[in-house]
N, C-alpha and C. Protein backbone atom coordinates (compact mmCIF):
# COMPACT_ATOMS: atom_id res chain seq x y z
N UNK A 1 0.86 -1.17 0.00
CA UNK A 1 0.00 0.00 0.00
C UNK A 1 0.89 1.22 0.00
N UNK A 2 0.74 1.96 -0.78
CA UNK A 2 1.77 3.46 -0.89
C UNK A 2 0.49 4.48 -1.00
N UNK A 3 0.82 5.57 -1.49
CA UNK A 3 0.96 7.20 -1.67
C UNK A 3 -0.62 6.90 -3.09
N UNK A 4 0.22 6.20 -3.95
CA UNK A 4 -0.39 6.02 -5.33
C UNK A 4 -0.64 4.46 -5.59
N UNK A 5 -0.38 4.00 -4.78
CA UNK A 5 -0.67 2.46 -5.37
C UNK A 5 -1.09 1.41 -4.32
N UNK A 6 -1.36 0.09 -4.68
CA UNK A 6 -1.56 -1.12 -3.95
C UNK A 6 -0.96 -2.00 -4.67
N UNK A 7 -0.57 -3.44 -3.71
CA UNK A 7 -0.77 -4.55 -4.66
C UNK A 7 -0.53 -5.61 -3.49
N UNK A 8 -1.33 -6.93 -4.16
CA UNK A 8 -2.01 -7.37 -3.45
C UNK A 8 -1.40 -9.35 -4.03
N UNK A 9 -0.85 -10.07 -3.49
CA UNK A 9 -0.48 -11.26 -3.94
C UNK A 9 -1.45 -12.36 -2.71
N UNK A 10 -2.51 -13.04 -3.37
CA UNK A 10 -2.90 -13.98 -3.14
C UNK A 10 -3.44 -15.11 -3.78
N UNK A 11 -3.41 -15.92 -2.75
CA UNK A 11 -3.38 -17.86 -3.04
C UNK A 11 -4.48 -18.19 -4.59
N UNK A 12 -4.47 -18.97 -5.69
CA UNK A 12 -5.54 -18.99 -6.24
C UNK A 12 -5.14 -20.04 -6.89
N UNK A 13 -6.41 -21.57 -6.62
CA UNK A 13 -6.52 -22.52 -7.00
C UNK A 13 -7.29 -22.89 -8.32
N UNK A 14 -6.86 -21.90 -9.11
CA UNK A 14 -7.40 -22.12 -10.40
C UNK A 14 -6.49 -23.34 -11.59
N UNK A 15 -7.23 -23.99 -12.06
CA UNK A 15 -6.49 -24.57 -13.21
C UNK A 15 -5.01 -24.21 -13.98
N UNK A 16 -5.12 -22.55 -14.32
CA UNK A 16 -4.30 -21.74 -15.20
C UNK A 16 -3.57 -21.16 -13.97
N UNK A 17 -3.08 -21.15 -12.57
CA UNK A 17 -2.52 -20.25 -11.53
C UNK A 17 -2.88 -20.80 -10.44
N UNK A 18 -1.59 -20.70 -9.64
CA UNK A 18 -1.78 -21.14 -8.35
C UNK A 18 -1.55 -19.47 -7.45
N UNK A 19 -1.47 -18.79 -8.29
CA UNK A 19 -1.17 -16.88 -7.43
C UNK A 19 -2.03 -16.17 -8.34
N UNK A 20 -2.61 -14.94 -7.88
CA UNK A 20 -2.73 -13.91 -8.47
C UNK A 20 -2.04 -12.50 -7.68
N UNK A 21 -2.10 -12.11 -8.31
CA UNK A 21 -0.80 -10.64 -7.94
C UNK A 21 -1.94 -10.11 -9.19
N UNK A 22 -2.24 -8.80 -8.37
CA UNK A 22 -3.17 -7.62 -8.37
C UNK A 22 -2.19 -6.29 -8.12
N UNK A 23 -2.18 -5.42 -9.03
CA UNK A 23 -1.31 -3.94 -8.82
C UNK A 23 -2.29 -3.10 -9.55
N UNK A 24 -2.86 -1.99 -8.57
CA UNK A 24 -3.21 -0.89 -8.77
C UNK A 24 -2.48 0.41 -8.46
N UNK A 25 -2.13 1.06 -9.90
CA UNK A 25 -1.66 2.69 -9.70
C UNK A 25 -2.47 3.21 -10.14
N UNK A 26 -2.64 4.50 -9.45
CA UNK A 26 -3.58 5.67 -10.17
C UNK A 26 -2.13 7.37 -9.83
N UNK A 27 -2.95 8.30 -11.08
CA UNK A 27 -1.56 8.68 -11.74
C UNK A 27 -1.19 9.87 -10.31
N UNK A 28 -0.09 10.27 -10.38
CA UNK A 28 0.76 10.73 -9.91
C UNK A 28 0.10 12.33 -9.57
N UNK A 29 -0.86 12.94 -10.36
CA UNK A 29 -1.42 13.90 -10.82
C UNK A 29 -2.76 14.07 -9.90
N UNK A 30 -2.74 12.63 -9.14
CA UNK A 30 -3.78 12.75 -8.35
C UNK A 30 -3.80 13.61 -6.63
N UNK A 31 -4.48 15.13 -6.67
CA UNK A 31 -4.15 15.90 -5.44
C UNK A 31 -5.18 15.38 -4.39
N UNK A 32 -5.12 16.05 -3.54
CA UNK A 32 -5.99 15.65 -2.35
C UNK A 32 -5.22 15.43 -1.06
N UNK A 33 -6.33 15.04 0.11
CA UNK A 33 -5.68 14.73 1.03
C UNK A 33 -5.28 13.28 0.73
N UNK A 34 -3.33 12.78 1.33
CA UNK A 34 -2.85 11.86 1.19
C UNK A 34 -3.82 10.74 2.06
N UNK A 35 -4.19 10.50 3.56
CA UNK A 35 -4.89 9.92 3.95
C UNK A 35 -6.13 9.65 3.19
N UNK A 36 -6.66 10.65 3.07
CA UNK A 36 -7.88 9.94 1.95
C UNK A 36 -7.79 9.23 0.76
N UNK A 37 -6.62 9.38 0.10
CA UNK A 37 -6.22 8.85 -1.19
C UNK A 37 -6.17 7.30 -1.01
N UNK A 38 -5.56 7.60 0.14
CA UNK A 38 -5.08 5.86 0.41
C UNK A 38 -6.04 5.15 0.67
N UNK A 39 -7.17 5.33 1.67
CA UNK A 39 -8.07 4.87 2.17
C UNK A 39 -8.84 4.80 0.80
N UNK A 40 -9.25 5.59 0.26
CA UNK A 40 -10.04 5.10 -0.71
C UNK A 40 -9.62 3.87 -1.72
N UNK A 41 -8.07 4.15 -2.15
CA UNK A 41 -7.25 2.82 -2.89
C UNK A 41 -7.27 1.76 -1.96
N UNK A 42 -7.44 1.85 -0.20
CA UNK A 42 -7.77 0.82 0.15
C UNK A 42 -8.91 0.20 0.16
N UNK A 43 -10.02 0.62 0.31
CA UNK A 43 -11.48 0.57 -0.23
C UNK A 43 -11.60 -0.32 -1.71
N UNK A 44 -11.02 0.33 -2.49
CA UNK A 44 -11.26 0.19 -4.22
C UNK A 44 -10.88 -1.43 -3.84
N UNK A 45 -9.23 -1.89 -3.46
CA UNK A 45 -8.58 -3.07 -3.41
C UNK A 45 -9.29 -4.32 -2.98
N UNK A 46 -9.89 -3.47 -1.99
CA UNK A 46 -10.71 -4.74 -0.98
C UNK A 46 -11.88 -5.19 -1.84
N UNK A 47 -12.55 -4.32 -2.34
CA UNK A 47 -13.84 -4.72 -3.24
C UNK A 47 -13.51 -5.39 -4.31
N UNK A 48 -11.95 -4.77 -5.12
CA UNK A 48 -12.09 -5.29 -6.07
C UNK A 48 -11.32 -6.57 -7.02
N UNK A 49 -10.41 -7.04 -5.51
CA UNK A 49 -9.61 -8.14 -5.73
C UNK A 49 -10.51 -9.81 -5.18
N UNK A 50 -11.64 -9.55 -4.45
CA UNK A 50 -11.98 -10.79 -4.64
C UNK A 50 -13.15 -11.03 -5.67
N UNK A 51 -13.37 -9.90 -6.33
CA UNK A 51 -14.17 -9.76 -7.69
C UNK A 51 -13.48 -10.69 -8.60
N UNK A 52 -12.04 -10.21 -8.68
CA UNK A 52 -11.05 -10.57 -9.90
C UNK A 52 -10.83 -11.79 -9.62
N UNK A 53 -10.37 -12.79 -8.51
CA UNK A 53 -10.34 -13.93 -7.60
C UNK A 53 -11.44 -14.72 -8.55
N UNK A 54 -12.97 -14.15 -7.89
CA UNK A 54 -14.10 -15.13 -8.21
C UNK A 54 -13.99 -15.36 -10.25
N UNK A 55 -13.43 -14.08 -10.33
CA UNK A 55 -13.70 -14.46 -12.33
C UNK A 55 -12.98 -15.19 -12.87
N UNK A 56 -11.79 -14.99 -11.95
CA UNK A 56 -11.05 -16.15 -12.73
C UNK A 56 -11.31 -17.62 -11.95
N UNK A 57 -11.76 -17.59 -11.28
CA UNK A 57 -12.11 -18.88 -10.94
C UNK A 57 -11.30 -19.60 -9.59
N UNK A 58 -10.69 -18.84 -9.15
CA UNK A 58 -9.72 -18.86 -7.78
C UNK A 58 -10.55 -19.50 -6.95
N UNK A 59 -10.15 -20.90 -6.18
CA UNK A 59 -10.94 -21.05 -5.21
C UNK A 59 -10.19 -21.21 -3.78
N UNK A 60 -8.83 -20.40 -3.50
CA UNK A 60 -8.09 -19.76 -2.09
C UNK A 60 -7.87 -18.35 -2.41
C-alpha cells in the first residue's frame, strides 16, 4: 500500500494459476488529502480483488 498504489499477492486454485498478484496505480497527478487517497485505494482493493479472484475462478 503506498501514496499512489496497492498490490495485493494472493493464493488462487485455479487450473491456469496457483497466485494472483493484483497492482493498482492511479496517476501521480492525483491531489488531495494523502490519507484519503489511500483509504479510498484501500477501499477500491478490498472490493475489487476478490471480484477478480471469483472471475477467474480462484478457489483460495
Amino acid at each position: 500500500m503506498g501514496d499512489y498504489n496497492a498490490m495485493v499477492s494472493t493464493g488462487c486454485a485455479a487450473a491456469t494459476a496457483n497466485h494472483l498478484v493484483v497492482q493498482i496505480t492511479i496517476s501521480r497527478q492525483s491531489g488531495g488529502d494523502v490519507a484519503e487517497r489511500r483509504k479510498n485505494i484501500q477501499a477500491f482493493t478490498v472490493d475489487f480483488v476478490p471480484k477478480v479472484k471469483k472471475a477467474l475462478g480462484c478457489m483460495a
